[in-house]
Protein backbone atom coordinates (compact mmCIF):
# COMPACT_ATOMS: atom_id res chain seq x y z
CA UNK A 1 -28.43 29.15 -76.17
CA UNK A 2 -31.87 28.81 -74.55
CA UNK A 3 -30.58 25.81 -72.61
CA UNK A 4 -28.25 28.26 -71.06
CA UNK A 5 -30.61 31.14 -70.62
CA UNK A 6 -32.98 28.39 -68.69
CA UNK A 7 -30.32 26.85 -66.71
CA UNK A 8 -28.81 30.88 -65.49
CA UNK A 9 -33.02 31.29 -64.41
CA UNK A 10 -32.98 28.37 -62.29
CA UNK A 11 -29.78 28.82 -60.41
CA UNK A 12 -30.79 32.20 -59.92
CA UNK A 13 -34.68 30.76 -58.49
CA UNK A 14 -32.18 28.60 -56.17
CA UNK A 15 -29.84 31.82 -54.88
CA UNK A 16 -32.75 33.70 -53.79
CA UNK A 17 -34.42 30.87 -52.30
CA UNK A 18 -31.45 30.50 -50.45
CA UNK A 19 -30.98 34.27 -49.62
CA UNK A 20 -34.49 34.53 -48.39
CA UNK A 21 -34.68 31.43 -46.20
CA UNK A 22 -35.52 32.38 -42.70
CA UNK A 23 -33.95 30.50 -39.61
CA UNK A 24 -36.88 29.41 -37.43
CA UNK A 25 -37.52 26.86 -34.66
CA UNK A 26 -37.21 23.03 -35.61
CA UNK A 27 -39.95 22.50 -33.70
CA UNK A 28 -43.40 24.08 -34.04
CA UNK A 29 -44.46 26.07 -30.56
CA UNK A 30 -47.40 24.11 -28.26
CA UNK A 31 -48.10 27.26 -27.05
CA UNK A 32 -46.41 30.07 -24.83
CA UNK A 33 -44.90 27.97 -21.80
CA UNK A 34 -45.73 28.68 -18.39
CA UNK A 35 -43.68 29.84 -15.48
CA UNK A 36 -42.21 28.24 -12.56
CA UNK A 37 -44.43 27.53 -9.08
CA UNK A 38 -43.59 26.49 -5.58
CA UNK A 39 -40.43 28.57 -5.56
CA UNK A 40 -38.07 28.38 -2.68
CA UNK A 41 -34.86 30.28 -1.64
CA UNK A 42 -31.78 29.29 -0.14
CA UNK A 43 -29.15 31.20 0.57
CA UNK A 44 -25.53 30.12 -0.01
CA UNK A 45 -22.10 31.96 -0.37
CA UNK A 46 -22.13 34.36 -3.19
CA UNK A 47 -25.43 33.70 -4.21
CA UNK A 48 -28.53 31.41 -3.84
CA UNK A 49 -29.95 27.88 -5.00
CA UNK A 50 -33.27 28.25 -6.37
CA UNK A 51 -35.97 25.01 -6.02
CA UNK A 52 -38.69 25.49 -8.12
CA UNK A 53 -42.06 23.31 -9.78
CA UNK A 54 -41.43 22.97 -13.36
CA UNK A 55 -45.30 23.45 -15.25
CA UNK A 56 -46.75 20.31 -16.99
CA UNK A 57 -46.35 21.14 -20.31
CA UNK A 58 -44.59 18.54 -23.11
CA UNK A 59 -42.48 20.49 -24.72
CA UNK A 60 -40.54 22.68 -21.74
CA UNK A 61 -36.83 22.09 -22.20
CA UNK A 62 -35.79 24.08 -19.24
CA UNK A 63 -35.38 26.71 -16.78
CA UNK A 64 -33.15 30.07 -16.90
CA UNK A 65 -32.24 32.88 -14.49
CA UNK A 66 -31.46 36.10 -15.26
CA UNK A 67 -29.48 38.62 -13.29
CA UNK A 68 -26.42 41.52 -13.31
CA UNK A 69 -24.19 41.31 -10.90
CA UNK A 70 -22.93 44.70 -8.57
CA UNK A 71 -19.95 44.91 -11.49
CA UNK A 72 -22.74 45.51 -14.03
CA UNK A 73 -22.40 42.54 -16.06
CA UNK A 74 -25.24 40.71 -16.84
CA UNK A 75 -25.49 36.48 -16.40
CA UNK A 76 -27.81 33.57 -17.37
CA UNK A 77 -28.04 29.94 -15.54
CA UNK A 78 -29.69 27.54 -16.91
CA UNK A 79 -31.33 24.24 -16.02
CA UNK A 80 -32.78 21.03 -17.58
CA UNK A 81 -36.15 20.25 -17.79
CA UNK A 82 -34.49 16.95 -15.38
CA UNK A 83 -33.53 19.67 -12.62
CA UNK A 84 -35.97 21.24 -9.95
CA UNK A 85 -33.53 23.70 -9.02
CA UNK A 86 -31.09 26.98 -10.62
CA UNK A 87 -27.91 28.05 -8.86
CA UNK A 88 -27.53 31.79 -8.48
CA UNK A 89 -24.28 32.67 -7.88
CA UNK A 90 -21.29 35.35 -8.81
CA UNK A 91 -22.21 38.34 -5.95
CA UNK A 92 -20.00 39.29 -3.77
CA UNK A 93 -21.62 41.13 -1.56
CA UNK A 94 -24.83 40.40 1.06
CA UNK A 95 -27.04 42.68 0.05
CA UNK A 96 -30.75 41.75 -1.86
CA UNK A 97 -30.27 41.23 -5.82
CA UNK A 98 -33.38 40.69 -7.83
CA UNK A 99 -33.74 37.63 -10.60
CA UNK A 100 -36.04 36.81 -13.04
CA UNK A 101 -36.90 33.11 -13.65
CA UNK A 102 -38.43 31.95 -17.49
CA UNK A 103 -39.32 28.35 -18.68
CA UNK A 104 -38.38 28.11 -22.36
CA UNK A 105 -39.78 25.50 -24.61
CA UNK A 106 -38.11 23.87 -27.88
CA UNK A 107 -38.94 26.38 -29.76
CA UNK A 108 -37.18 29.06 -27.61
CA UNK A 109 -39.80 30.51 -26.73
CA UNK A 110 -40.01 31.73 -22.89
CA UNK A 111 -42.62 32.24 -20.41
CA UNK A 112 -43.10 35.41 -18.69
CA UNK A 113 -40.82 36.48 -15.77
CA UNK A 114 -40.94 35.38 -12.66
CA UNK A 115 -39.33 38.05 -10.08
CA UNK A 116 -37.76 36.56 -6.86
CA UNK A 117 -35.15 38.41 -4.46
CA UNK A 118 -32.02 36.64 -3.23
CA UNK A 119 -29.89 37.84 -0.34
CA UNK A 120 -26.47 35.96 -1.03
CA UNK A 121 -23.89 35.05 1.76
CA UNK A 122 -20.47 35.82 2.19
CA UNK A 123 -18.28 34.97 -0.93
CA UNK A 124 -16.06 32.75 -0.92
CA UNK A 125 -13.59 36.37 -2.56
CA UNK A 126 -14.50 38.06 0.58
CA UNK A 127 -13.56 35.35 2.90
CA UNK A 128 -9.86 34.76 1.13
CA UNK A 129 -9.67 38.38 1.40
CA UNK A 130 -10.08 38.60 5.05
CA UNK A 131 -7.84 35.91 5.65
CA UNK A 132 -4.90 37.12 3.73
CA UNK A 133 -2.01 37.33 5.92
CA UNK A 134 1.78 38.89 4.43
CA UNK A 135 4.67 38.30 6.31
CA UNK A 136 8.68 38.67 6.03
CA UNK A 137 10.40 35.95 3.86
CA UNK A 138 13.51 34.74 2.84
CA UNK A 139 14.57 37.31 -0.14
CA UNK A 140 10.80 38.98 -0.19
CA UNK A 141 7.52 38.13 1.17
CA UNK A 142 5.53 35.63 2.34
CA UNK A 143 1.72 35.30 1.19
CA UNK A 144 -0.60 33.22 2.99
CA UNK A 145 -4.69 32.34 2.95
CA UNK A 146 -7.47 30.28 3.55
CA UNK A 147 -9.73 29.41 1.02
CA UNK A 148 -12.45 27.09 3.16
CA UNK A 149 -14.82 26.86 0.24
CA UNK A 150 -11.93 25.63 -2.22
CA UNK A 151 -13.63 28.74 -4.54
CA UNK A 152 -11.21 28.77 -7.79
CA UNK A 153 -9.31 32.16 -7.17
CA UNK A 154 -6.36 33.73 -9.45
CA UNK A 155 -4.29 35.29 -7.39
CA UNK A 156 -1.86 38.21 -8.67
CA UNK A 157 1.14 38.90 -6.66
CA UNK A 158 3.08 42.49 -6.52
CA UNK A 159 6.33 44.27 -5.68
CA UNK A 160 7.51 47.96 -5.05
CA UNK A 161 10.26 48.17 -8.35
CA UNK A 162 13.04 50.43 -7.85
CA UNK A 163 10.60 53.02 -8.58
CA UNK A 164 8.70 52.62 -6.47
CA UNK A 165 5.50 51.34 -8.77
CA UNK A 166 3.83 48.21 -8.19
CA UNK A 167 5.05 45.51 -10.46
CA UNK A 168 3.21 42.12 -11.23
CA UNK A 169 5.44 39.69 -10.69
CA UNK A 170 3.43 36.29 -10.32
CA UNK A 171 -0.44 34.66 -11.28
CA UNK A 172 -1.50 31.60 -10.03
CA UNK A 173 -4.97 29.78 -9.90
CA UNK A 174 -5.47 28.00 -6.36
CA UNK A 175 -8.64 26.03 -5.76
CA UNK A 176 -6.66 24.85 -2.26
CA UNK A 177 -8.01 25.28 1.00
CA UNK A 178 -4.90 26.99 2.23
CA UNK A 179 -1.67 27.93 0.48
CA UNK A 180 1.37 29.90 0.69
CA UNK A 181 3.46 31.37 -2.12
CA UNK A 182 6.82 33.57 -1.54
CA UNK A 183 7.91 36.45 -3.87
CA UNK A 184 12.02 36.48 -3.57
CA UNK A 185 14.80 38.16 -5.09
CA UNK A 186 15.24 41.30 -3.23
CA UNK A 187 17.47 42.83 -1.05
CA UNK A 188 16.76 43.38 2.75
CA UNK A 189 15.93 46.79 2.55
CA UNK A 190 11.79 48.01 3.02
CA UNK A 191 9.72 46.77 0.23
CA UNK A 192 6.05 47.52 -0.69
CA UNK A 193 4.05 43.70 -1.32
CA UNK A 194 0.37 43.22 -2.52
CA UNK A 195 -2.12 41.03 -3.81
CA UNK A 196 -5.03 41.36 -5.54
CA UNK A 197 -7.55 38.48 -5.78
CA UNK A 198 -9.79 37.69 -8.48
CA UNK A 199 -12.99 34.94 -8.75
CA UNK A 200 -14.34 33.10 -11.49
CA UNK A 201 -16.95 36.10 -12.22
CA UNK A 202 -14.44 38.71 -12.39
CA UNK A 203 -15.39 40.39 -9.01
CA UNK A 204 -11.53 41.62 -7.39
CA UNK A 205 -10.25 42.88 -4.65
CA UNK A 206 -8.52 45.64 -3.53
CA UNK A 207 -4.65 45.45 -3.16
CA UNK A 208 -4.21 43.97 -0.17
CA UNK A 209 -1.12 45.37 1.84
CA UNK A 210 0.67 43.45 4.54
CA UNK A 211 -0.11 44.75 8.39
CA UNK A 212 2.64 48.75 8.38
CA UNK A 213 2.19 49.09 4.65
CA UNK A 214 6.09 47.51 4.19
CA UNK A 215 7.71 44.00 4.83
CA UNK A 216 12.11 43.94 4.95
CA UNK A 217 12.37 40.74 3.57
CA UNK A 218 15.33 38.51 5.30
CA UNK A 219 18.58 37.74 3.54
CA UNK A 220 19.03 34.77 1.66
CA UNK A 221 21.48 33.24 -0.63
CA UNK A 222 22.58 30.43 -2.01
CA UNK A 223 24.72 28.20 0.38
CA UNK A 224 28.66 27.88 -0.75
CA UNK A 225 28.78 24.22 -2.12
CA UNK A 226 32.83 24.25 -2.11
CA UNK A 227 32.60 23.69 1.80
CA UNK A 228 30.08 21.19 1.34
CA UNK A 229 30.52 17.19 1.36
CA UNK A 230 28.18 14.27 0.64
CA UNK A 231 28.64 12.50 4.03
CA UNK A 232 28.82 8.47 4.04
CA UNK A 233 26.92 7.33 6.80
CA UNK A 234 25.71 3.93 7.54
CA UNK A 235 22.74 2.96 6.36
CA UNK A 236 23.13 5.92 3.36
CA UNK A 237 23.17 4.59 -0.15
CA UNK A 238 25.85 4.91 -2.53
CA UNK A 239 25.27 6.85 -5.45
CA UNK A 240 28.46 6.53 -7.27
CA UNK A 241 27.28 4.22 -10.17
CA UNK A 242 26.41 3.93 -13.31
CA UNK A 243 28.48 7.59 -14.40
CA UNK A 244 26.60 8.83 -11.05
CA UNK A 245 29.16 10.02 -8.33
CA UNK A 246 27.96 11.00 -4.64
CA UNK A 247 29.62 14.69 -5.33
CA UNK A 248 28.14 15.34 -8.46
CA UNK A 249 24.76 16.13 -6.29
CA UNK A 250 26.35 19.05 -5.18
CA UNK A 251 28.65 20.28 -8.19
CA UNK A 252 26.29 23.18 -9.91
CA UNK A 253 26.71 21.20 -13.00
CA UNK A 254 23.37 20.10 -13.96
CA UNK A 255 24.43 17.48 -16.60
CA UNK A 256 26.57 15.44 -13.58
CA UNK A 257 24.27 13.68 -11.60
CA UNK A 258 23.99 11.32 -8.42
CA UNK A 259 23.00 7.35 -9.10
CA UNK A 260 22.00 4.77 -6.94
CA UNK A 261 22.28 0.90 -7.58
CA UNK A 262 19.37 -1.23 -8.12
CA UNK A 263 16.92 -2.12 -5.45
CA UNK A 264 18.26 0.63 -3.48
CA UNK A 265 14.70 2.49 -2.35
CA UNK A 266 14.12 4.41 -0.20
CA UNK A 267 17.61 5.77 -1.45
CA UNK A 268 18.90 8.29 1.44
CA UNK A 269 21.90 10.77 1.30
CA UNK A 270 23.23 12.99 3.35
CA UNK A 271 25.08 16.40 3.22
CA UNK A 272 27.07 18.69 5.31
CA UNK A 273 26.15 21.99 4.50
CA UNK A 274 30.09 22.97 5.95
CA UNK A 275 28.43 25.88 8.22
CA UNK A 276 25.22 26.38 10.78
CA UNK A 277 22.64 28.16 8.81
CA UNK A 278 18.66 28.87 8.64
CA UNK A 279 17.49 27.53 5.85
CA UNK A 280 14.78 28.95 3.72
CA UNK A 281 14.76 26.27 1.28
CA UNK A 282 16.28 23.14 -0.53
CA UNK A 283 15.79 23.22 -4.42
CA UNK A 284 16.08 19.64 -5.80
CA UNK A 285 17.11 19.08 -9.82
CA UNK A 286 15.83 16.15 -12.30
CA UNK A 287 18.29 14.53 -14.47
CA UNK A 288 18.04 15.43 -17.90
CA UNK A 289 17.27 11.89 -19.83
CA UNK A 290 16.82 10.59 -23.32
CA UNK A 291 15.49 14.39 -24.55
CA UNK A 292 13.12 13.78 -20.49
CA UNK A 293 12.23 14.97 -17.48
CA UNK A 294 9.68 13.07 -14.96
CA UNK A 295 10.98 9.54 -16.07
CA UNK A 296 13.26 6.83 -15.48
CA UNK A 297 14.75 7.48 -12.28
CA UNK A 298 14.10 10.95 -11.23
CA UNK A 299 12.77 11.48 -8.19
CA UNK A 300 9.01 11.50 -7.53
CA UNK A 301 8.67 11.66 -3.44
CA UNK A 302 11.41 12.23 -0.70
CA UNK A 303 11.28 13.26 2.77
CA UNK A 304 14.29 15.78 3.91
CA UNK A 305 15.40 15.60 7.88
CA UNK A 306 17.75 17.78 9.16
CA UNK A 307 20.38 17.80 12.17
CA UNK A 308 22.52 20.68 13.96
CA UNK A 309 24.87 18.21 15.50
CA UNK A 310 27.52 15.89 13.77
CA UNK A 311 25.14 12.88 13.03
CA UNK A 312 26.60 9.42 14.32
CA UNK A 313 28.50 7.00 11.48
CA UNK A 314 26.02 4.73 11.67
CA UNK A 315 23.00 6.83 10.80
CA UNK A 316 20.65 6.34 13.46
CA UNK A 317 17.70 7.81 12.35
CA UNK A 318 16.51 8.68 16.27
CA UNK A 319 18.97 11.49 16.02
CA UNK A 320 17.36 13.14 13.26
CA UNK A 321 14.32 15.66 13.24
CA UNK A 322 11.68 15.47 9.78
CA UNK A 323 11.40 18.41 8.24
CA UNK A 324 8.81 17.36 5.83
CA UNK A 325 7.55 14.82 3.17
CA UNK A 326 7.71 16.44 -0.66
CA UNK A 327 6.76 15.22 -3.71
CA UNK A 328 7.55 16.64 -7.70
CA UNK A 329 4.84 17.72 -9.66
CA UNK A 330 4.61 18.05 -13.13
CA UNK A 331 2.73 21.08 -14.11
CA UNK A 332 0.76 19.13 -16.70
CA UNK A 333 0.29 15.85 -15.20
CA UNK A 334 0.04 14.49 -18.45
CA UNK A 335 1.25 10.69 -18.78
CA UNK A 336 5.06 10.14 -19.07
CA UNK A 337 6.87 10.98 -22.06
CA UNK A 338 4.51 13.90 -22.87
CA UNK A 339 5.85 17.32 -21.89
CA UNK A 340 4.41 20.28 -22.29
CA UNK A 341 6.63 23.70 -22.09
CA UNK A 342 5.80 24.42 -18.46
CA UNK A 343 6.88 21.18 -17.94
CA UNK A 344 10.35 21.57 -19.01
CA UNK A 345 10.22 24.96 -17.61
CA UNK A 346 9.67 23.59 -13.74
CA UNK A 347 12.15 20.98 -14.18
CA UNK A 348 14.91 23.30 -15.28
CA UNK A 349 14.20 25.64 -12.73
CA UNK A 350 14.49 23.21 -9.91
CA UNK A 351 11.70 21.98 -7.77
CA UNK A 352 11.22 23.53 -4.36
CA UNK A 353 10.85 22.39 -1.40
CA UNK A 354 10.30 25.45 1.24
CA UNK A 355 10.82 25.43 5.18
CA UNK A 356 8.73 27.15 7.96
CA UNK A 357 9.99 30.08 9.21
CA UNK A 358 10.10 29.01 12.37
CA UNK A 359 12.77 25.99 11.31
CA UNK A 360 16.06 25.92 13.64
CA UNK A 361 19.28 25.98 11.93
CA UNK A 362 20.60 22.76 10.72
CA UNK A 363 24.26 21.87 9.90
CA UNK A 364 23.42 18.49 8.04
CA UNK A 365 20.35 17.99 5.93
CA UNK A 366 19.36 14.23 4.66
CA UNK A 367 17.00 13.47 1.54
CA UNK A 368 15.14 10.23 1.01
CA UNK A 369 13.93 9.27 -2.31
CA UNK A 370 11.33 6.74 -1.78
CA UNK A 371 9.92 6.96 -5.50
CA UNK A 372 10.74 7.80 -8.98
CA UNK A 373 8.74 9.50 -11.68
CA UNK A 374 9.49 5.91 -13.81
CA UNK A 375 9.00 3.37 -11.07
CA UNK A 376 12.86 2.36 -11.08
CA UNK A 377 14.28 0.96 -8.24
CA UNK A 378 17.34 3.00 -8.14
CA UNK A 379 17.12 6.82 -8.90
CA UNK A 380 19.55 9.41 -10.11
CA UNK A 381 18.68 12.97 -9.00
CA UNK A 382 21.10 15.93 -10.93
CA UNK A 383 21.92 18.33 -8.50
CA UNK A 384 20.32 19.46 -4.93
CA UNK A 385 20.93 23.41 -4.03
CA UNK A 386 20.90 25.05 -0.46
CA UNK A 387 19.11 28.31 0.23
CA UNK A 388 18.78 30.15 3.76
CA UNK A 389 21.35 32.40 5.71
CA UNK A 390 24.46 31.04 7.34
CA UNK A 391 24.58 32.07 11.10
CA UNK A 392 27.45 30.36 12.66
């Protein structure tokens, strides 16, 4: 019974040891650490890089900066001890900000403040913002900017609902130096469109309107495939093997598909559309393969040419105008055979492939696939569907 009375006393010694141990620095302080000399200030968009002397002292792991931002929320950037100089940044706005500079040591401790005043430049927000331009679309409205400093920016996109509240109907993240993206799936009637624009620090901006408040977005639909052919022209590949027919590209059955022979890229086809019209856009499907997407022989990159006029029999590609080169992306780019949900989600909506605005109307539209997503030398795309507004 002692034993046990003894054994209860030391486990009880250990618990309150434990309970009463106090969580200090590893290492032992060499003394309060000094601040930073020699400063110097330059200014940069949204902010300011800050050069600096870092004291002599052995154990000085670093510099930080401290500072609150005009939304009210407070930041700290750090630097190694390997680093003369602090980046600033997260204001949008020009005016002065104050910042207050502190060595730390290894044991945490920090030296006192240093005060400097940075005057930032133009954001990178505030520039996007100004360049924003909103324009009339096939089906909606047409969103366009310039992003010079390739900032990362989200990007929410709105639309007037039928009563008459703004709705979000899309969020991206663009880090591209200019982009476009079109809102569609309304009537040509007078619609309110906006964006609002965020930045990595969570500084936004307004909605921004198009120029009258309004846009009437242009009619669009989906071109009738039953007057619609697969031409044969000269120098166009065949893609009626393997199960693959030439009219299965154009059958709105996604599980049909098109299929070249071997050693047939660049693999072009071509298709009358049966009517004049100004086209807004050509969606282009992926075969769906072994449980995949982005393998095999689905397409990777094509080109797409267009024509107003009955093309000659023999192809001649003089006669035909580019429209553009394209490629499909997956979402993810993770390797092949790896999809993630968004993946799938892309495929089975279709990949687009938009036209200017300022396009003429075509009659006959040709695709070339120069590539597939599995290196194959033949390819098999699923379906290819026709968007724009038939005029003659």
């Amino acid at each position: 019974m002692k034993k046990y009375i003894e054994l209860i006393l030391v486990l009880l010694i250990v618990f309150v040891s434990c309970d009463e141990k106090q969580h200090v620095p590893i290492t032992a302080s060499l003394g309060k650490p000094q601040p930073v000399t020699d400063i110097n200030i330059e200014s940069v968009a949204g902010g300011a890089i800050v050069s600096y002397k870092i004291p002599n002292m052995e154990d000085i792991l670093g510099v930080k900066g401290i500072y609150t931002l005009s939304t009210g929320v407070t930041y700290e950037a750090s630097s190694s001890y390997y680093d003369n100089k602090l980046e600033i940044l997260g204001f949008n706005d020009t005016i002065t900000h104050e910042v207050e500079l502190y060595t730390y040591n290894r044991a945490q401790e920090l030296s006192d403040p240093v005060k400097i005043s940075i005057k930032p430049l133009e954001s990178a927000l505030s520039k996007v913002v100004k360049s924003v331009n909103i324009i009339s679309d096939f089906g909606g409205a047409q969103f366009n900017w310039v992003n010079e400093l390739r900032a990362p920016l989200t990007l929410e996109f709105l639309a007037q609902d039928s009563l008459g509240k703004l709705q979000t109907m899309r969020i991206i993240t663009s880090e591209a130096d200019s982009a476009r993206q079109s809102i569609r799936g309304f009537e040509p009637e007078p619609r309110v469109f906006g964006v609002i624009i965020r930045d990595f620090w969570d500084n936004k901006s307004d909605t921004i309107f198009p120029e009258g408040g309004s846009i009437l977005p242009m009619y669009e639909e989906k071109l009738d495939k039953s007057i619609m052919n697969v031409m044969k022209l000269g120098n166009d590949q065949n893609y009626t093997n393997w199960e693959g027919m030439d009219s299965y590209l154009i059958d709105d059955n996604f599980e049909t598909f098109g299929h070249s022979p071997n050693s047939s890229l660049p693999a072009p086809f071509t298709i009358d559309l049966g009517a004049v019209a100004k086209i807004s856009r050509v969606v282009l499907f992926q075969r769906y393969f072994s449980d995949q997407y982005y393998n095999w022989g689905n397409p990777k990159k094509i080109s797409i040419y267009g024509k107003v006029t009955k093309p000659s029999q023999n192809g001649d590609w003089s006669e035909w105008t580019k429209i553009m080169d394209g490629e499909i992306i997956k979402p993810s780019n993770l390797p092949i055979g790896t999809m993630t949900d968004e993946d799938m989600a892309t495929a089975e909506s279709g990949h687009e492939f938009i036209f200017e605005l300022t396009q003429e109307p075509l009659r006959y539209i040709r695709i070339v696939i120069h590539s597939t997503w599995g290196g194959t030398t033949f390819t098999h795309p699923a379906e290819v569907d026709v968007y724009g507004e038939v005029v003659q």
